[in-house]
PDB file of N, CA and C in Angstrom:
ATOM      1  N   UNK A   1       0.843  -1.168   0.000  1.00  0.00           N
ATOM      2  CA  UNK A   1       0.000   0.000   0.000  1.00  0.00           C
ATOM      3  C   UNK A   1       0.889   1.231   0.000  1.00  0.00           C
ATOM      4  N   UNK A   2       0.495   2.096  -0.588  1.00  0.00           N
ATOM      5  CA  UNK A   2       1.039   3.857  -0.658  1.00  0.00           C
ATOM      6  C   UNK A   2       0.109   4.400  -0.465  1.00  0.00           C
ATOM      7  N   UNK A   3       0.863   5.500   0.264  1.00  0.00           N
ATOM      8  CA  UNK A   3       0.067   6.824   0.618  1.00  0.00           C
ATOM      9  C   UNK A   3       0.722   8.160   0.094  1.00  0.00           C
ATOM     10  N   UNK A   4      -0.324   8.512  -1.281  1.00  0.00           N
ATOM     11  CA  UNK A   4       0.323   9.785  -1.520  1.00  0.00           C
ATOM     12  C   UNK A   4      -1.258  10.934  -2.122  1.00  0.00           C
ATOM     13  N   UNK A   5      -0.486  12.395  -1.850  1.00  0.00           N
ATOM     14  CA  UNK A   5      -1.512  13.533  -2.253  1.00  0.00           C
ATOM     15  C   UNK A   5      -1.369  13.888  -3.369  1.00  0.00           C
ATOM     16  N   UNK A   6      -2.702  14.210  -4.126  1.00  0.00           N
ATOM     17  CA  UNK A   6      -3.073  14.399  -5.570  1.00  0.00           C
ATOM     18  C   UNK A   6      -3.697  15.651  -5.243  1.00  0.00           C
ATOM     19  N   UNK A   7      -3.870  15.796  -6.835  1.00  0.00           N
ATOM     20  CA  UNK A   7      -5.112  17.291  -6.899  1.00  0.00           C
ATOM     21  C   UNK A   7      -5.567  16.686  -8.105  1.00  0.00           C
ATOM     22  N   UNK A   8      -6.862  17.390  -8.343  1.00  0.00           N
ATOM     23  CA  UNK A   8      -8.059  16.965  -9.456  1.00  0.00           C
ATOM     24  C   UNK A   8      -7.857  18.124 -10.428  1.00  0.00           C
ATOM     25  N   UNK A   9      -7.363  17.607 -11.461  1.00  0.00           N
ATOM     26  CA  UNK A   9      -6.929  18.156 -12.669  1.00  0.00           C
ATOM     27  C   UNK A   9      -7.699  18.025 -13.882  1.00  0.00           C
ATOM     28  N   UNK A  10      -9.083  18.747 -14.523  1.00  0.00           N
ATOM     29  CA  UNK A  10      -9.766  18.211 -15.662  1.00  0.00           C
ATOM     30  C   UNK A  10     -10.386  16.932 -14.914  1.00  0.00           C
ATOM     31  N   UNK A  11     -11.024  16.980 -14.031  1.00  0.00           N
ATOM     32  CA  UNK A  11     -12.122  15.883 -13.422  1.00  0.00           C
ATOM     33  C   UNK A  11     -10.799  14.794 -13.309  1.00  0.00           C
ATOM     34  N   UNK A  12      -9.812  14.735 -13.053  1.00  0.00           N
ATOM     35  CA  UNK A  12      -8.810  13.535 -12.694  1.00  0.00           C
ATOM     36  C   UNK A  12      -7.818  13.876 -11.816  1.00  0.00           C
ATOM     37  N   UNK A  13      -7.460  12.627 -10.771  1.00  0.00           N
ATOM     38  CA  UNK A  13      -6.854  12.699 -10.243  1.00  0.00           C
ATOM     39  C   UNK A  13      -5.138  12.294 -10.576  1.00  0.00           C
ATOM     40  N   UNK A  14      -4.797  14.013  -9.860  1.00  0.00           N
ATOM     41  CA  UNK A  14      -2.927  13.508 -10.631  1.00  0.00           C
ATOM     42  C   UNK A  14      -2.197  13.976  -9.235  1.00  0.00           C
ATOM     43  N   UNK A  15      -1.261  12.643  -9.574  1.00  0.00           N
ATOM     44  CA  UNK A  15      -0.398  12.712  -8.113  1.00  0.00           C
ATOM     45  C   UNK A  15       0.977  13.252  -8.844  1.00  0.00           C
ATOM     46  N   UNK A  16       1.947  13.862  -8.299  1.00  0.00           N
ATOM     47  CA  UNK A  16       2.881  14.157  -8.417  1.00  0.00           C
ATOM     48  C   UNK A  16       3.861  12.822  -7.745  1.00  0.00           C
ATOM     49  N   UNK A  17       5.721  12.539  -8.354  1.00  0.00           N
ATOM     50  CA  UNK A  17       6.468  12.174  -7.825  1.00  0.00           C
ATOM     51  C   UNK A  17       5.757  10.135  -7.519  1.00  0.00           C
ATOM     52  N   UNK A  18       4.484   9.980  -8.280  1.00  0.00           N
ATOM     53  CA  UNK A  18       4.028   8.652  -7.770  1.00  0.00           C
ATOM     54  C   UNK A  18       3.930   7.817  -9.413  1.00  0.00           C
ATOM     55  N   UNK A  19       4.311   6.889  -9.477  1.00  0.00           N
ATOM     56  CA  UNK A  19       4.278   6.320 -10.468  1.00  0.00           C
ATOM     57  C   UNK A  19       3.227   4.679 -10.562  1.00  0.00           C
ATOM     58  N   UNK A  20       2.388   4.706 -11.340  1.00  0.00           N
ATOM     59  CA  UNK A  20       0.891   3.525 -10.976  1.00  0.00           C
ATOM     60  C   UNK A  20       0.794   2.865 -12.253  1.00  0.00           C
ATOM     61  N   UNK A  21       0.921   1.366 -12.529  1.00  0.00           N
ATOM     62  CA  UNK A  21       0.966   0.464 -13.656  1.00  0.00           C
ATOM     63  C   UNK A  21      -0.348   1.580 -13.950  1.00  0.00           C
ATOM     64  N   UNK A  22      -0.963   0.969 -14.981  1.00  0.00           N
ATOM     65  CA  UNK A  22      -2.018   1.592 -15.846  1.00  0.00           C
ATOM     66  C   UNK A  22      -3.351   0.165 -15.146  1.00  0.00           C
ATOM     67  N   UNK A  23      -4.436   0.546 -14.738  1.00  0.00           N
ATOM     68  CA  UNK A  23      -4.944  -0.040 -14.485  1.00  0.00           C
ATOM     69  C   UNK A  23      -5.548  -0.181 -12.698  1.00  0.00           C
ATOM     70  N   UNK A  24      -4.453   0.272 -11.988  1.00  0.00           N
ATOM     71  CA  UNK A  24      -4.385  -0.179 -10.778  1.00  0.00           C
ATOM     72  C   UNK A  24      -5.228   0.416 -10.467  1.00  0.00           C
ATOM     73  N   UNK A  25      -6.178  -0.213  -8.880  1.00  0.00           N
ATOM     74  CA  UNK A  25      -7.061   0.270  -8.308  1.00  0.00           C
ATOM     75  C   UNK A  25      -7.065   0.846  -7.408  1.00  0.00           C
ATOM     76  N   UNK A  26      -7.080   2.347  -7.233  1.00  0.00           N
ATOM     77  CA  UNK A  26      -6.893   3.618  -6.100  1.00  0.00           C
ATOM     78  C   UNK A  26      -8.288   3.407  -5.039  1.00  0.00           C
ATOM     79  N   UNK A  27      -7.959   4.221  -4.035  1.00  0.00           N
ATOM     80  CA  UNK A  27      -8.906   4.498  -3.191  1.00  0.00           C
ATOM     81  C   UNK A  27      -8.461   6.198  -3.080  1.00  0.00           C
ATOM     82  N   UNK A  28      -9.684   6.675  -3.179  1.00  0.00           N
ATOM     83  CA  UNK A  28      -9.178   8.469  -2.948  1.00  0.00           C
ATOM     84  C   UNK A  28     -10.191   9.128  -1.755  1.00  0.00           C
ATOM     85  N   UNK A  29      -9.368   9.473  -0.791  1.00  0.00           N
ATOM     86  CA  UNK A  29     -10.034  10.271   0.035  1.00  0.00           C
ATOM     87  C   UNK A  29      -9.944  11.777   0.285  1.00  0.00           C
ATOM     88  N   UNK A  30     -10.962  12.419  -0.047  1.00  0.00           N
ATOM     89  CA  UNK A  30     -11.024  13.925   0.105  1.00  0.00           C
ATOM     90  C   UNK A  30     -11.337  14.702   1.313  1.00  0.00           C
ATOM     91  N   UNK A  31     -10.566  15.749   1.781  1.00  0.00           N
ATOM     92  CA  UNK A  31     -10.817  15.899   2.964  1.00  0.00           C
ATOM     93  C   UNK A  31     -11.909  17.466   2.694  1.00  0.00           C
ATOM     94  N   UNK A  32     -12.399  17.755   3.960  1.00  0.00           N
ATOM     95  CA  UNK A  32     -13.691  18.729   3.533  1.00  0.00           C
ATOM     96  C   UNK A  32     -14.982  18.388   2.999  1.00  0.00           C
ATOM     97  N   UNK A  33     -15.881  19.281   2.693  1.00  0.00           N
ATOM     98  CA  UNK A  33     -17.429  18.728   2.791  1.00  0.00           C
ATOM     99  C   UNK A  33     -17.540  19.540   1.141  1.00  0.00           C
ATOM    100  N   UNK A  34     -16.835  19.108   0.141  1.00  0.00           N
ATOM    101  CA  UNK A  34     -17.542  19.626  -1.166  1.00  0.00           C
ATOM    102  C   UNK A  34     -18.005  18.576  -1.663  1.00  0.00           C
ATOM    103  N   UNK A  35     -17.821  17.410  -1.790  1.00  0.00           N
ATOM    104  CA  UNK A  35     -18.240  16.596  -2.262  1.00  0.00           C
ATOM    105  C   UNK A  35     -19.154  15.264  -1.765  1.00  0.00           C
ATOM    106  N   UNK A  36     -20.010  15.065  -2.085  1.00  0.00           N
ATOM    107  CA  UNK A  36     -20.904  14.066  -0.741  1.00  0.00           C
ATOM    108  C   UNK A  36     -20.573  12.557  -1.821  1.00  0.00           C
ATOM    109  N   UNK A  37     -20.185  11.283  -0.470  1.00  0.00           N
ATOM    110  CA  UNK A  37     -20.117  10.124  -1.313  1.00  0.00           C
ATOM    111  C   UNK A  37     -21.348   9.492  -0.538  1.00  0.00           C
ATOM    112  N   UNK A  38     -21.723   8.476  -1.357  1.00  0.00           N
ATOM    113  CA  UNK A  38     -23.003   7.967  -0.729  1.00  0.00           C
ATOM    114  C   UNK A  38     -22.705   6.425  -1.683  1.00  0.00           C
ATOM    115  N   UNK A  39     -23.122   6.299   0.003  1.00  0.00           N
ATOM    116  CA  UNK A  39     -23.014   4.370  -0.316  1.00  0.00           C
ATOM    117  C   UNK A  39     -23.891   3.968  -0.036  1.00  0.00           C
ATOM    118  N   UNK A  40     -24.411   2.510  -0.743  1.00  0.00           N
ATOM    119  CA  UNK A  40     -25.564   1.640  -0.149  1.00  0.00           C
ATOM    120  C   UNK A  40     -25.318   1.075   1.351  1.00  0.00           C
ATOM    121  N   UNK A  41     -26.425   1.283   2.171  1.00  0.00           N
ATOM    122  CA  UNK A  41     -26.316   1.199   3.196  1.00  0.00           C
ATOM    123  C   UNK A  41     -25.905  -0.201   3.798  1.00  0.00           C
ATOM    124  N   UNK A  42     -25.352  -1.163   3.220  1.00  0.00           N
ATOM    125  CA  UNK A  42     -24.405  -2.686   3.575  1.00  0.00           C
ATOM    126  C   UNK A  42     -23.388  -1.925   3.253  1.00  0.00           C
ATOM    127  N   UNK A  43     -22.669  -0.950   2.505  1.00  0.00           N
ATOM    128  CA  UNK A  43     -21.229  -0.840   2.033  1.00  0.00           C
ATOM    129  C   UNK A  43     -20.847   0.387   3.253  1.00  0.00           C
ATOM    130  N   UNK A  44     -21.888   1.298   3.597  1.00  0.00           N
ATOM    131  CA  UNK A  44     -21.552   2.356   4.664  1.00  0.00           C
ATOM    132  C   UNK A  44     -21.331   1.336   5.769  1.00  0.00           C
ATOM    133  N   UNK A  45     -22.348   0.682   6.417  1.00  0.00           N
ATOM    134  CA  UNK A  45     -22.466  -0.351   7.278  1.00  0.00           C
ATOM    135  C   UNK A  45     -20.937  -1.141   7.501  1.00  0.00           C
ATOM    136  N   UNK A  46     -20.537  -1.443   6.636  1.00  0.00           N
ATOM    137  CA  UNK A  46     -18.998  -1.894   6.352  1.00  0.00           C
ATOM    138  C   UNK A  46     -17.790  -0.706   6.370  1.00  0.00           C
ATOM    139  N   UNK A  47     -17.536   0.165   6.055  1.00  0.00           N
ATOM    140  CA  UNK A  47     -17.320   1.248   6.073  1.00  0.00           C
ATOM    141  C   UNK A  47     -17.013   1.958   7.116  1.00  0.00           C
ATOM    142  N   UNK A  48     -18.090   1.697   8.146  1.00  0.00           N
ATOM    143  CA  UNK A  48     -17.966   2.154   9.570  1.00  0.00           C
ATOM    144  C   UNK A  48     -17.095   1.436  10.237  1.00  0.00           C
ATOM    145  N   UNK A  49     -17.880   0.322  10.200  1.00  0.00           N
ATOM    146  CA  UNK A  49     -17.089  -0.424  10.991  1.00  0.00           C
ATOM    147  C   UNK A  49     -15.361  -1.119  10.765  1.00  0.00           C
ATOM    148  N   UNK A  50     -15.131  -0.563   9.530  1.00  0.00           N
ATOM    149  CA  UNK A  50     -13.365  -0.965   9.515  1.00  0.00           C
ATOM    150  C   UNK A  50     -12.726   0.518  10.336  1.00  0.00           C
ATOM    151  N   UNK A  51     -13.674   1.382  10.053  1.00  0.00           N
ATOM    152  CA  UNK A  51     -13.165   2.885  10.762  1.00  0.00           C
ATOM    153  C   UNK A  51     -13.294   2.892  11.784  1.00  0.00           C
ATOM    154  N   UNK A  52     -14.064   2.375  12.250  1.00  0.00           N
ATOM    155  CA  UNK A  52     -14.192   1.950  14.532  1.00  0.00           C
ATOM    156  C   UNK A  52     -13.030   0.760  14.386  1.00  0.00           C
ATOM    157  N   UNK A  53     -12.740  -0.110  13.932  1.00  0.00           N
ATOM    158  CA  UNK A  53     -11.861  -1.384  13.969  1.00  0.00           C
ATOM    159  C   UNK A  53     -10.575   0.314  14.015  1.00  0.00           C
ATOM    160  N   UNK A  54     -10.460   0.700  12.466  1.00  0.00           N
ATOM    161  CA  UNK A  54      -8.818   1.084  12.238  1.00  0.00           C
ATOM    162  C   UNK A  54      -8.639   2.306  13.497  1.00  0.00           C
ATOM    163  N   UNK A  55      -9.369   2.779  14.063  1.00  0.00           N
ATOM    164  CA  UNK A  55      -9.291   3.283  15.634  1.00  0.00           C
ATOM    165  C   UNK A  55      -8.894   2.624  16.790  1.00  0.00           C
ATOM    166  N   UNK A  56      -9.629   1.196  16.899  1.00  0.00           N
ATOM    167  CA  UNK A  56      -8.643   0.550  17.934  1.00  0.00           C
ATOM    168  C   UNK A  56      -7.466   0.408  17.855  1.00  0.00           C
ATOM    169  N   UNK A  57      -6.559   0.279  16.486  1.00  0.00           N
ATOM    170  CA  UNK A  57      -5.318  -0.311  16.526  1.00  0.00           C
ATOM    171  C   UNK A  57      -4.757   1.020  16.647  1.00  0.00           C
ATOM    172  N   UNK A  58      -3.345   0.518  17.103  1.00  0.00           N
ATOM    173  CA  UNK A  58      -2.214   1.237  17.236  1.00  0.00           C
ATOM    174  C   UNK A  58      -1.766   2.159  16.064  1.00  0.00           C
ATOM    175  N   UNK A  59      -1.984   3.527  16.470  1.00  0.00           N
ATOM    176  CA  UNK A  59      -1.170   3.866  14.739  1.00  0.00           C
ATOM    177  C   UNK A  59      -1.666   5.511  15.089  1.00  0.00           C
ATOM    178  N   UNK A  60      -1.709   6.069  14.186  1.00  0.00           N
ATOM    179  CA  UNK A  60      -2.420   7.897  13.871  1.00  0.00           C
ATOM    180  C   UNK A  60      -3.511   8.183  13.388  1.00  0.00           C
ATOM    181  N   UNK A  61      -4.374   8.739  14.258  1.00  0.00           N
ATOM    182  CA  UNK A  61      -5.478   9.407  13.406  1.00  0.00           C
ATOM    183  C   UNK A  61      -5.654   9.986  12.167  1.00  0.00           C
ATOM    184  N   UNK A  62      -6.438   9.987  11.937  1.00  0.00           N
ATOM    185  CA  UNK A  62      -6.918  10.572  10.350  1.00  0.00           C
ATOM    186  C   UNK A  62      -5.929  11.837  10.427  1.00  0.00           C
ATOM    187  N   UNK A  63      -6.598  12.910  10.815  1.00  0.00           N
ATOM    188  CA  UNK A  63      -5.838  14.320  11.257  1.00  0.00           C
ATOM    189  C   UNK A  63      -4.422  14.356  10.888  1.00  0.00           C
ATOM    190  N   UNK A  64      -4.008  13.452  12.167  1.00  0.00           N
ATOM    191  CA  UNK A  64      -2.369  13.415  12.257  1.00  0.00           C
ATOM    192  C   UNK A  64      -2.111  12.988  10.890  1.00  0.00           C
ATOM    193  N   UNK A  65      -2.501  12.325  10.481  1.00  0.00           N
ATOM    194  CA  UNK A  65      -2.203  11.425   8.869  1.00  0.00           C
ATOM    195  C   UNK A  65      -2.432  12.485   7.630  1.00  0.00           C
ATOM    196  N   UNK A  66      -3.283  13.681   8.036  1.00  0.00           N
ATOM    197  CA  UNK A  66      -3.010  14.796   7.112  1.00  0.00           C
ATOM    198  C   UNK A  66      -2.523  15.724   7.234  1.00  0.00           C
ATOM    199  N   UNK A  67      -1.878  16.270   8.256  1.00  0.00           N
ATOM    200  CA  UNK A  67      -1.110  17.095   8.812  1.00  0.00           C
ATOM    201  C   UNK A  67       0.252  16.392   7.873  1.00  0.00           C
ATOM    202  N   UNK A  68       0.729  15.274   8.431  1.00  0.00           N
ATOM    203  CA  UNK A  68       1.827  15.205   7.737  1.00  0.00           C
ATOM    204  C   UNK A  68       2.071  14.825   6.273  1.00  0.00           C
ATOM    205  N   UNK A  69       0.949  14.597   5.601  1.00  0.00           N
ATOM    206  CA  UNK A  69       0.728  14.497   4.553  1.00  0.00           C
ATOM    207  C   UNK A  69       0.867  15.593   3.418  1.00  0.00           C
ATOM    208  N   UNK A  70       0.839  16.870   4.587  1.00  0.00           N
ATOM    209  CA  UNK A  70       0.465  18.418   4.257  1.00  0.00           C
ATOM    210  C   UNK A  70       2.523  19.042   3.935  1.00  0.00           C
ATOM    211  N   UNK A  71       2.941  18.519   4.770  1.00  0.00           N
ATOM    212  CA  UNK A  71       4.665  18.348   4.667  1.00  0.00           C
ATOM    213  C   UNK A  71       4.969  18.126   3.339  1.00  0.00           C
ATOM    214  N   UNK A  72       4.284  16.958   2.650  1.00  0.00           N
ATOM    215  CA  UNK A  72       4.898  17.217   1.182  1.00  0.00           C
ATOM    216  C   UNK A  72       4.418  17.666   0.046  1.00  0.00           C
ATOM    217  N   UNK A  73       3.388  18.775   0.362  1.00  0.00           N
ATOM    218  CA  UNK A  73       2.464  19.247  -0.795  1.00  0.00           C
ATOM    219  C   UNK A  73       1.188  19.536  -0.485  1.00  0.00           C
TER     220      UNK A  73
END
């Protein structure tokens, strides 16, 4: 897994400095309220609950995880 920041360029997302076979399958998370995602309520339902799970474990909050994310761009 990688973790890197993009910007939406012509309705697409372009990362700088990241290089992705052609094909591969991203997950993109936007921070702020411009855009609303909406899931069927089994996939939110799921959704939640890996986000209460990825809270118990050991590691950094969301926040902290964009704060330093903010360090390279």
């Amino acid at each position: 897994m990688q973790i890197a920041s993009g910007t939406i360029v012509g309705g697409k997302v372009v990362v700088e400095g990241l290089s992705l076979p052609e094909g591969t399958i991203v997950t993109v998370l936007a921070r702020g309220d411009e855009v609303a995602v909406r899931l069927p309520p089994q996939q939110e339902a799921e959704l939640i609950d890996a986000l209460d799970e990825a809270d118990c474990e050991e590691g950094i909050s969301a926040d902290e995880l964009f704060t330093r994310l903010r360090r390279f761009g």
